[in-house]
C-alpha atoms as a PDB file:
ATOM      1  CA  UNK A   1       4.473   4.328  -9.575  1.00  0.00           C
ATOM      2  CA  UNK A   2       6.271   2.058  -7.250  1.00  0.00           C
ATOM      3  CA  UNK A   3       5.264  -0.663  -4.482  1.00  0.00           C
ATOM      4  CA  UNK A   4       5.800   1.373  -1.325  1.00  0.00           C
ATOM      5  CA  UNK A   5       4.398  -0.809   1.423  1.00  0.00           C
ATOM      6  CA  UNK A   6       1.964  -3.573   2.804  1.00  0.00           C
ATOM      7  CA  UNK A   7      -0.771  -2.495   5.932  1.00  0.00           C
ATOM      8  CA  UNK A   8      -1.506  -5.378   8.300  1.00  0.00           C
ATOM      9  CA  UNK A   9      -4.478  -5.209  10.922  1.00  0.00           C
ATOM     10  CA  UNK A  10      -4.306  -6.126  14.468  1.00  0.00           C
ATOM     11  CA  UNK A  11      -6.732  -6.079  17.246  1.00  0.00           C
ATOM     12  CA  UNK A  12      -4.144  -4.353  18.910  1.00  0.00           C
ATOM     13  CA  UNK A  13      -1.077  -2.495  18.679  1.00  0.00           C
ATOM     14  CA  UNK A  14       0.033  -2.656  22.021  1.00  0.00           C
ATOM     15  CA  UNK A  15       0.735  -6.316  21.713  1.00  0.00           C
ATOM     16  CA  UNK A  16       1.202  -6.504  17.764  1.00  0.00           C
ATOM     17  CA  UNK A  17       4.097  -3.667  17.476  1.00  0.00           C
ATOM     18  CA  UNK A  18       6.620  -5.575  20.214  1.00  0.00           C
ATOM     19  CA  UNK A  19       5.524  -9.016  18.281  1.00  0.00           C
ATOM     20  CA  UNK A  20       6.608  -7.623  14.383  1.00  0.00           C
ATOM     21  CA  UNK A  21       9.660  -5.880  15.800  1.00  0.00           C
ATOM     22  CA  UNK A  22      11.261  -9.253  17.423  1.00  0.00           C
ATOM     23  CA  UNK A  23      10.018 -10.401  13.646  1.00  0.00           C
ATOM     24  CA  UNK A  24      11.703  -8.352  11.543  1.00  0.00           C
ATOM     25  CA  UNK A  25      14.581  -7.563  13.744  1.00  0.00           C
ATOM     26  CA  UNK A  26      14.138  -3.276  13.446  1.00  0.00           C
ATOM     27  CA  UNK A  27      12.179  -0.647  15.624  1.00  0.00           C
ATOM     28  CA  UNK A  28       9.303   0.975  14.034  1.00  0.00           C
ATOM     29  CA  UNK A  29       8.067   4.452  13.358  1.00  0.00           C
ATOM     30  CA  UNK A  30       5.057   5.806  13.636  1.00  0.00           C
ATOM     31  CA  UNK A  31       3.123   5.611  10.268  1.00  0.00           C
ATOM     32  CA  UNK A  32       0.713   8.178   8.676  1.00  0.00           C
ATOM     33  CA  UNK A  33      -2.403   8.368  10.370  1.00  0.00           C
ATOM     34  CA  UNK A  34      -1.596   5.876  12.988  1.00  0.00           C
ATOM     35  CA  UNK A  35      -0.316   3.174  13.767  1.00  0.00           C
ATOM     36  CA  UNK A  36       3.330   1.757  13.327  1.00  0.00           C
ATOM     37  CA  UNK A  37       5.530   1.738  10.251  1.00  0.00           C
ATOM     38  CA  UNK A  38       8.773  -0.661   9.909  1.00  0.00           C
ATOM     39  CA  UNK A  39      10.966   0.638   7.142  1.00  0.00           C
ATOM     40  CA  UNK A  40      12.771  -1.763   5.572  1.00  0.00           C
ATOM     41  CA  UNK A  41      15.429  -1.692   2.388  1.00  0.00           C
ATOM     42  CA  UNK A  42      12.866  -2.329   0.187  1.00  0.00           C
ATOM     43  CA  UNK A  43       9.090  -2.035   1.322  1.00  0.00           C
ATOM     44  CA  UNK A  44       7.946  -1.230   4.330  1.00  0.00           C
ATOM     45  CA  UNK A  45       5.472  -3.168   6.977  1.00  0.00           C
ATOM     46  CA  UNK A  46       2.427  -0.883   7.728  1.00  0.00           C
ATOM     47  CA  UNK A  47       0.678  -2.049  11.286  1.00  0.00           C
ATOM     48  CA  UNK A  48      -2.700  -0.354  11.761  1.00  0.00           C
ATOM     49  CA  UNK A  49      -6.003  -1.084  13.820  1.00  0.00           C
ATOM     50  CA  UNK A  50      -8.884  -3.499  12.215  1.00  0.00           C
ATOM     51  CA  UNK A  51      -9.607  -7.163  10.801  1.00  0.00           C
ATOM     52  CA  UNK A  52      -6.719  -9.270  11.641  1.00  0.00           C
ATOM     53  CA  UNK A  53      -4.209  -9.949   8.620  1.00  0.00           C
ATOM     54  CA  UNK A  54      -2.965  -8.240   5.247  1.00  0.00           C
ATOM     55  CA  UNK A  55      -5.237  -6.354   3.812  1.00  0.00           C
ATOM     56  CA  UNK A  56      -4.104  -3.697   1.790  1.00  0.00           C
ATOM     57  CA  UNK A  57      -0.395  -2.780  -0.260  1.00  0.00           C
ATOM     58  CA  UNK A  58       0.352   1.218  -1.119  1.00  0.00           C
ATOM     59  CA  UNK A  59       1.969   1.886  -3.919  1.00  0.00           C
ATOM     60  CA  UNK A  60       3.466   5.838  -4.238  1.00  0.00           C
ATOM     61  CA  UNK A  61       3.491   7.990  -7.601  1.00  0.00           C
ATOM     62  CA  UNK A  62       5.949  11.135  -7.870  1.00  0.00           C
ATOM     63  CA  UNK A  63       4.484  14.448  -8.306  1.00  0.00           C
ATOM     64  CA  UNK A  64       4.888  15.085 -11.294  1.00  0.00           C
ATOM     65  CA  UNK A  65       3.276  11.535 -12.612  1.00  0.00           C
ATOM     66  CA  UNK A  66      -0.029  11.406 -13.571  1.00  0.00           C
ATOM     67  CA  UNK A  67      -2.041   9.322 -11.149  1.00  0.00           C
ATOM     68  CA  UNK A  68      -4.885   7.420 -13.454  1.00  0.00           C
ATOM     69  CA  UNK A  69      -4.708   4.315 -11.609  1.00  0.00           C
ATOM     70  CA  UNK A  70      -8.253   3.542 -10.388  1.00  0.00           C
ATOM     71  CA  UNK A  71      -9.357   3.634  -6.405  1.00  0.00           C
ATOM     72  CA  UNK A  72     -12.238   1.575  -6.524  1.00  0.00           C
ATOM     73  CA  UNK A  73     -11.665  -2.061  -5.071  1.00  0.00           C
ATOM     74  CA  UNK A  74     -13.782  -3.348  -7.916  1.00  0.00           C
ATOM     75  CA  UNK A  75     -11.205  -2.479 -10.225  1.00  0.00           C
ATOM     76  CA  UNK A  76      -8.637  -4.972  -8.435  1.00  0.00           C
ATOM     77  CA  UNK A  77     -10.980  -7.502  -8.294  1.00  0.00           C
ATOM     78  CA  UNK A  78     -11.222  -7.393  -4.710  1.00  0.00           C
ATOM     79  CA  UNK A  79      -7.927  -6.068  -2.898  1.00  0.00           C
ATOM     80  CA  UNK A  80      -7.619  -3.351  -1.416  1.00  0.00           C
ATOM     81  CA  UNK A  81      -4.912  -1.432  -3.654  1.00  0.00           C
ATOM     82  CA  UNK A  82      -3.966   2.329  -2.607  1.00  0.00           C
ATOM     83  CA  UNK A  83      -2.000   4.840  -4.031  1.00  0.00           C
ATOM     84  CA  UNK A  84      -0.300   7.923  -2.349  1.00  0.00           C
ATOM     85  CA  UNK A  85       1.969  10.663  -3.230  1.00  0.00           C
ATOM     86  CA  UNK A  86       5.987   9.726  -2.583  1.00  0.00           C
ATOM     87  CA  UNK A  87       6.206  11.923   0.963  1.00  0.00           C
ATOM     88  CA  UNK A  88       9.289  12.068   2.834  1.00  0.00           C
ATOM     89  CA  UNK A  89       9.885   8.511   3.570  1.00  0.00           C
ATOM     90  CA  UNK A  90      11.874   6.829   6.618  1.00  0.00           C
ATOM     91  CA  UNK A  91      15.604   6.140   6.047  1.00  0.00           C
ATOM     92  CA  UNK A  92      15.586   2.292   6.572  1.00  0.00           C
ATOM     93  CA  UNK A  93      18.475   1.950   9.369  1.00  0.00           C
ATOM     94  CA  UNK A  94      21.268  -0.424   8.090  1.00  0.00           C
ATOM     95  CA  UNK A  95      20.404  -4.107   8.638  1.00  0.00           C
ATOM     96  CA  UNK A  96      22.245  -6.350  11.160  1.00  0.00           C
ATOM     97  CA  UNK A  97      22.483  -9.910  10.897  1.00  0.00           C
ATOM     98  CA  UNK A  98      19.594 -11.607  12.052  1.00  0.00           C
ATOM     99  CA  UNK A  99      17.266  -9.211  10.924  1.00  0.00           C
ATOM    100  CA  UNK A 100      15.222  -8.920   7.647  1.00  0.00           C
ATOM    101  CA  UNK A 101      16.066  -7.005   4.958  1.00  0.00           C
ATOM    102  CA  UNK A 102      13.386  -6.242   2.529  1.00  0.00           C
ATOM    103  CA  UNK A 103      10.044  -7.719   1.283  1.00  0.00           C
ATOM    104  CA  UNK A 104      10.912  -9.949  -1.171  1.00  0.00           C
ATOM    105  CA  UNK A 105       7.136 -11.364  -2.029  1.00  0.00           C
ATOM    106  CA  UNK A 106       3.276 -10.626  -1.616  1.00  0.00           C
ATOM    107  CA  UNK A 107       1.331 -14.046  -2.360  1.00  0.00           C
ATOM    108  CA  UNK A 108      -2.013 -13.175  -3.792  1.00  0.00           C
ATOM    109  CA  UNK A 109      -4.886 -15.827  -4.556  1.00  0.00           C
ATOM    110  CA  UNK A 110      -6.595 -15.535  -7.533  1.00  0.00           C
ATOM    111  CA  UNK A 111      -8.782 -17.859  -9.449  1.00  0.00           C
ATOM    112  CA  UNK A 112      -7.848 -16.088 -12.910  1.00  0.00           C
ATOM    113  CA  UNK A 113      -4.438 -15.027 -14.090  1.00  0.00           C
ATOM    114  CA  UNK A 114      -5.680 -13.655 -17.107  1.00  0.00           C
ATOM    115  CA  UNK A 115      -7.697 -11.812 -15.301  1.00  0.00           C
ATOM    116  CA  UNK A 116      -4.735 -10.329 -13.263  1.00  0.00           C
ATOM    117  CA  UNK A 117      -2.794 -10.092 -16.300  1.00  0.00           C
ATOM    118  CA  UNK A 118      -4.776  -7.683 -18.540  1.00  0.00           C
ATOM    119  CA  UNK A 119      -5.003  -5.762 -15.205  1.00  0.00           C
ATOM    120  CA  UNK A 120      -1.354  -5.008 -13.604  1.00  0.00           C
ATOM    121  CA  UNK A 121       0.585  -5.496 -16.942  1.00  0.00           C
ATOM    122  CA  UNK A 122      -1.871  -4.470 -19.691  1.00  0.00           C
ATOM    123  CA  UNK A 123      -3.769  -1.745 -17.972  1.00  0.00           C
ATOM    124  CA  UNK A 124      -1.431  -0.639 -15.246  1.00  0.00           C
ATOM    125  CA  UNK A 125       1.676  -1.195 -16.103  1.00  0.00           C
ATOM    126  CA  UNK A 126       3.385  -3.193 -13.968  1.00  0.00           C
ATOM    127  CA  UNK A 127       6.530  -5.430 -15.389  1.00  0.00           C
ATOM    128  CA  UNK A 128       5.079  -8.721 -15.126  1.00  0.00           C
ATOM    129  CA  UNK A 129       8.381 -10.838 -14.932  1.00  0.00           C
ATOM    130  CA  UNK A 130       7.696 -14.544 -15.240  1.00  0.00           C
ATOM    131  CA  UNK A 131       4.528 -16.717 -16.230  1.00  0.00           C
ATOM    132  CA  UNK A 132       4.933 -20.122 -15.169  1.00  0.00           C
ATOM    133  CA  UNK A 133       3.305 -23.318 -14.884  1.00  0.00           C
ATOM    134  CA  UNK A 134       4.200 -25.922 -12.100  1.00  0.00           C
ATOM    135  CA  UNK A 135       2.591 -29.069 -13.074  1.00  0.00           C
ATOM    136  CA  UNK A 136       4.127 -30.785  -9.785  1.00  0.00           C
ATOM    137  CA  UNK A 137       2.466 -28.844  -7.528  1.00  0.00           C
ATOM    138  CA  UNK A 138      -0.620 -27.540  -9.384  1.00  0.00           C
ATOM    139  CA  UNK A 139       0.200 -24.397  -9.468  1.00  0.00           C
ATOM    140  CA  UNK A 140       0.344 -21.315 -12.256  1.00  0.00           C
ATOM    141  CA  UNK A 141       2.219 -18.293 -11.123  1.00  0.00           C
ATOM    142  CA  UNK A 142       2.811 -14.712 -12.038  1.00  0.00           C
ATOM    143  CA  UNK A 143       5.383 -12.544 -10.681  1.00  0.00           C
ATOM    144  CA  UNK A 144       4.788  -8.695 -11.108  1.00  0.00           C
ATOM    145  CA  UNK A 145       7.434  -6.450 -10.040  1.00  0.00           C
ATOM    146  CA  UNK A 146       7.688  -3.290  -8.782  1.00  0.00           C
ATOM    147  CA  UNK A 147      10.543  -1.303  -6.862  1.00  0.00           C
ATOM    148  CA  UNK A 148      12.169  -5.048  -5.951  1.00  0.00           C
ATOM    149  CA  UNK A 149       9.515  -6.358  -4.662  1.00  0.00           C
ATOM    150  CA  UNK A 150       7.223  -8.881  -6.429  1.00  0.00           C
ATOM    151  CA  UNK A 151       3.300  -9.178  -6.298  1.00  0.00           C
ATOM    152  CA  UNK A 152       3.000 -13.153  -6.922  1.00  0.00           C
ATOM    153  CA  UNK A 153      -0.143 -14.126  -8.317  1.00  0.00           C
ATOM    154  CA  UNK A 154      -1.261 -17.725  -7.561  1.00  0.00           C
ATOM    155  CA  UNK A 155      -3.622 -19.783  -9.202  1.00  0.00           C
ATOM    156  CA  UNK A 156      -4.508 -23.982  -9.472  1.00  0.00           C
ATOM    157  CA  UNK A 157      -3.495 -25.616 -12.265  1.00  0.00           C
ATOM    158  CA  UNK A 158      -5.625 -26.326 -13.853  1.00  0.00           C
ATOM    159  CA  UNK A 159      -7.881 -22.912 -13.188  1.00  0.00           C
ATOM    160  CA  UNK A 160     -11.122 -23.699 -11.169  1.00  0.00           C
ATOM    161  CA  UNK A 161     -14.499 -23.622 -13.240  1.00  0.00           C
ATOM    162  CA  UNK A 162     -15.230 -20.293 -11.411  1.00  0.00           C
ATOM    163  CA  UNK A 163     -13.195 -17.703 -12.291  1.00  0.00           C
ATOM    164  CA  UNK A 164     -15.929 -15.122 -10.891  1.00  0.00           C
ATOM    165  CA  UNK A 165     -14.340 -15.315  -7.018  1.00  0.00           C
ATOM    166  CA  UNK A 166     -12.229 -11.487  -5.983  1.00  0.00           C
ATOM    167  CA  UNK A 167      -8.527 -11.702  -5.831  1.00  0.00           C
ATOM    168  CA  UNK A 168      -7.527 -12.112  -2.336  1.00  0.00           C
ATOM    169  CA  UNK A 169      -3.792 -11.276  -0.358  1.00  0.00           C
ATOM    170  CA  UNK A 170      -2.617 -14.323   1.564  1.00  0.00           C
ATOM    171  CA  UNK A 171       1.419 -13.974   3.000  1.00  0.00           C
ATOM    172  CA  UNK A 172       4.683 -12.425   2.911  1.00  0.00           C
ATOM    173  CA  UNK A 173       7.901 -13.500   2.453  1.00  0.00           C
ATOM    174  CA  UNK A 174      10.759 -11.090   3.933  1.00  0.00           C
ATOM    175  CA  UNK A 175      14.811 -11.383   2.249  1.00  0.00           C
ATOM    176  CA  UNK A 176      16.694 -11.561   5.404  1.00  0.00           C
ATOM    177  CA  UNK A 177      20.382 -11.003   5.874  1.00  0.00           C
ATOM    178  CA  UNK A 178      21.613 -14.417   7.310  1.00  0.00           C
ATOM    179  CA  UNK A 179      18.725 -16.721   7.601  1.00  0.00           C
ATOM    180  CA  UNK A 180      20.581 -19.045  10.355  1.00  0.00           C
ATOM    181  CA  UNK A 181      21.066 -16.229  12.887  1.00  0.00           C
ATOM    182  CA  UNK A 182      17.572 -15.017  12.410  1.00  0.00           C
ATOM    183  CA  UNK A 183      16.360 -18.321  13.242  1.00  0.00           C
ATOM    184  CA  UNK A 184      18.132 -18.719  16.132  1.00  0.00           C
ATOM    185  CA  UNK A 185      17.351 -15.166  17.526  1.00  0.00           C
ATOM    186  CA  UNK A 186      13.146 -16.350  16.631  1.00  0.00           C
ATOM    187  CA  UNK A 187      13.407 -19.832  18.271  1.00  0.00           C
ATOM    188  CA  UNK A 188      15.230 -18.428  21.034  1.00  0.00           C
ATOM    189  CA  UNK A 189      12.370 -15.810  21.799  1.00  0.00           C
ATOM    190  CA  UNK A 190      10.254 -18.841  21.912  1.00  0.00           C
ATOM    191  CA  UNK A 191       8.258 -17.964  18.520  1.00  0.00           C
ATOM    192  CA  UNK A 192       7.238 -21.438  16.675  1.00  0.00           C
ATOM    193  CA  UNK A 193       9.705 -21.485  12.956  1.00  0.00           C
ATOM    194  CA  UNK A 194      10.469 -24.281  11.120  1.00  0.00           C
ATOM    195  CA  UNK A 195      13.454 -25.910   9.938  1.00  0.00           C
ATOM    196  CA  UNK A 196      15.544 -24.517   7.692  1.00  0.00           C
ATOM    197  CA  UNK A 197      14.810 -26.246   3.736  1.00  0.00           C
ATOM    198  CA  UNK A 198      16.066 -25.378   0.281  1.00  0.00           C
ATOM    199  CA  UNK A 199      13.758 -23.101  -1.284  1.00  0.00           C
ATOM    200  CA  UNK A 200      11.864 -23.218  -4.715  1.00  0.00           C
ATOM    201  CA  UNK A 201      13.928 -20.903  -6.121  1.00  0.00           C
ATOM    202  CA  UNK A 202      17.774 -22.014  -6.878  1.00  0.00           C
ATOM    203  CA  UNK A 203      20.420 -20.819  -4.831  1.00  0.00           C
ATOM    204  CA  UNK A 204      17.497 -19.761  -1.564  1.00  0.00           C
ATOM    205  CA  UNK A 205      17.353 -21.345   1.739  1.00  0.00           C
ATOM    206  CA  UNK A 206      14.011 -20.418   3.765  1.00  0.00           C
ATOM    207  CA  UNK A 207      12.154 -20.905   6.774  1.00  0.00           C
ATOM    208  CA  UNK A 208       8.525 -20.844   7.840  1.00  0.00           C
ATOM    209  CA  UNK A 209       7.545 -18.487  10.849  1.00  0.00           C
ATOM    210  CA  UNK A 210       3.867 -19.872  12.276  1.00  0.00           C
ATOM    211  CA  UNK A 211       3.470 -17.491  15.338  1.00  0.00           C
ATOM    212  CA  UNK A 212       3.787 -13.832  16.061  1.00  0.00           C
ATOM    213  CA  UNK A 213       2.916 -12.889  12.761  1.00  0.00           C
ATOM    214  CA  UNK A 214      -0.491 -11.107  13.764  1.00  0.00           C
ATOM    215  CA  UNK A 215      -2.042 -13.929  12.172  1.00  0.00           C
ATOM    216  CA  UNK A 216       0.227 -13.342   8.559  1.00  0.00           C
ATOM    217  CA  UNK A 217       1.322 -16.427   6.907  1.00  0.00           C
ATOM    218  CA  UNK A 218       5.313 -15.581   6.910  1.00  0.00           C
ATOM    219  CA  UNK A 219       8.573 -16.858   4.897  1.00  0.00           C
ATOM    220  CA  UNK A 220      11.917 -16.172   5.640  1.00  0.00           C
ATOM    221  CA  UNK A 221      14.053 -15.879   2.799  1.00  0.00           C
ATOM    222  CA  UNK A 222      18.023 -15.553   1.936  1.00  0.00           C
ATOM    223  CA  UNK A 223      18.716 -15.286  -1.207  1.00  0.00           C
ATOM    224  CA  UNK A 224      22.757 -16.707  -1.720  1.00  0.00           C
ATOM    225  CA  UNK A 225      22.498 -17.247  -5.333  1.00  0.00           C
ATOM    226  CA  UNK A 226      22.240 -13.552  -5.578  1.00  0.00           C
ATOM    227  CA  UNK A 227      25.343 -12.762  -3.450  1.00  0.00           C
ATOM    228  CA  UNK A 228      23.324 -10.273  -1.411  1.00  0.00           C
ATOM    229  CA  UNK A 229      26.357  -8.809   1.190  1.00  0.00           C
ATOM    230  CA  UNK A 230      25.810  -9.354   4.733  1.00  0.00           C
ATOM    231  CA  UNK A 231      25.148  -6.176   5.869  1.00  0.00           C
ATOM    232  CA  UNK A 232      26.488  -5.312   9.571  1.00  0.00           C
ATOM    233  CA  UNK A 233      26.656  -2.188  11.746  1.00  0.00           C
ATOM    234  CA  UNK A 234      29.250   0.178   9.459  1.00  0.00           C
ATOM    235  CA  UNK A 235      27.966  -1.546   6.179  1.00  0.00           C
ATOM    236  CA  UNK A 236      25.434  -0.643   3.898  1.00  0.00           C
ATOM    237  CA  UNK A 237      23.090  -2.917   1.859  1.00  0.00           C
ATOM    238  CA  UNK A 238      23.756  -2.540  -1.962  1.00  0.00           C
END
């Protein structure tokens, strides 16, 4: 089982499609049942008609798994988690500078880690890579992982009284190949991003996007302590 995509609403897709593609830097497909699907190198951005903002993340299973993941929102305290069979997915196109290049993080809100813990780890399975407390900024965090891409769990620190409220998905944050010419090419269409700052993870430089985001709180992300390649027309990412 493997994290296979996020689906945003928009009130419409006539205006939202044009918006994510200057985004993400990459035309879309059409997705499954409608709407518009941008395939990335890991993940893929799912736009569909309905309530304005992320709502829902897919994850796909191979045949010959057996599927005993439950369907019910319930069961996720509250998101809307779906799983399909692996079809015959897009070939992401090779990314050019400027562009993103995969999901890198889906923020969830959640007033109980626990909670979240005995759910994706214990009961589903799902690598749960770091627990961490940041005093500083009042925050506990879990990162789950799944096919590069990490769920991130986000609670106060300490936990509210109430730990009775549903999980709820907030943002993304997209890896993209060279975060300087993105952020020219997104200023220069006249879309509102801030500066450039040192991220909160070593070795990452990011940016904030606050418009044409369908209403998606958004973070740009490059990633240099990795030593992801620049990948250009001719060149593959690895």
């Amino acid at each position: 089982m493997e994290l296979d995509s996020v689906q945003i609403g928009v009130g419409d897709l006539s205006e939202a499609a044009p918006a994510y593609q200057l985004l993400l830097g990459i035309a879309p497909g059409r997705a499954t049942g409608g709407g518009y699907r941008f395939q990335l190198q890991r993940g893929a951005v799912e736009l569909v008609s309905g309530q304005a903002g992320l709502h829902a993340i897919t994850f796909v299973s191979e045949p010959e798994e057996s599927v005993t993941w439950p369907i019910e929102r319930a069961s996720f305290h509250g998101l809307d988690v779906r799983v399909a069979p692996r079809g015959a997915q897009q070939r992401a196109a090779l990314t050019a500078a400027g562009a993103a290049m995969a999901i890198d993080h889906v923020v969830v809100h959640t007033c109980d880690l626990d909670r979240a813990t005995i759910l994706w780890r214990d009961r589903l399975g799902v690598r749960l890579a770091l627990d961490r407390e940041f005093p500083a900024r009042g925050l506990r965090m879990c990162f789950f992982r799944s096919a590069g891409i990490t769920l991130e769990f986000v609670s106060s620190l300490p936990p509210p009284p109430d730990r009775s409220e549903p999980d709820r998905f907030y943002g993304i944050a997209y890896q993209v190949v060279d975060l300087v010419a993105c952020h020219h090419r997104l200023q220069h269409a006249g879309l509102d991003v801030s500066r450039i700052r040192p991220g909160h993870k070593p070795g990452t430089s990011v940016a904030t996007v606050r418009s044409g985001t369908a209403g998606v709180p958004t973070l740009l992300i490059e990633n240099t302590a990795e030593g992801l390649a620049h990948a250009v027309p001719g060149r593959a990412v690895r």
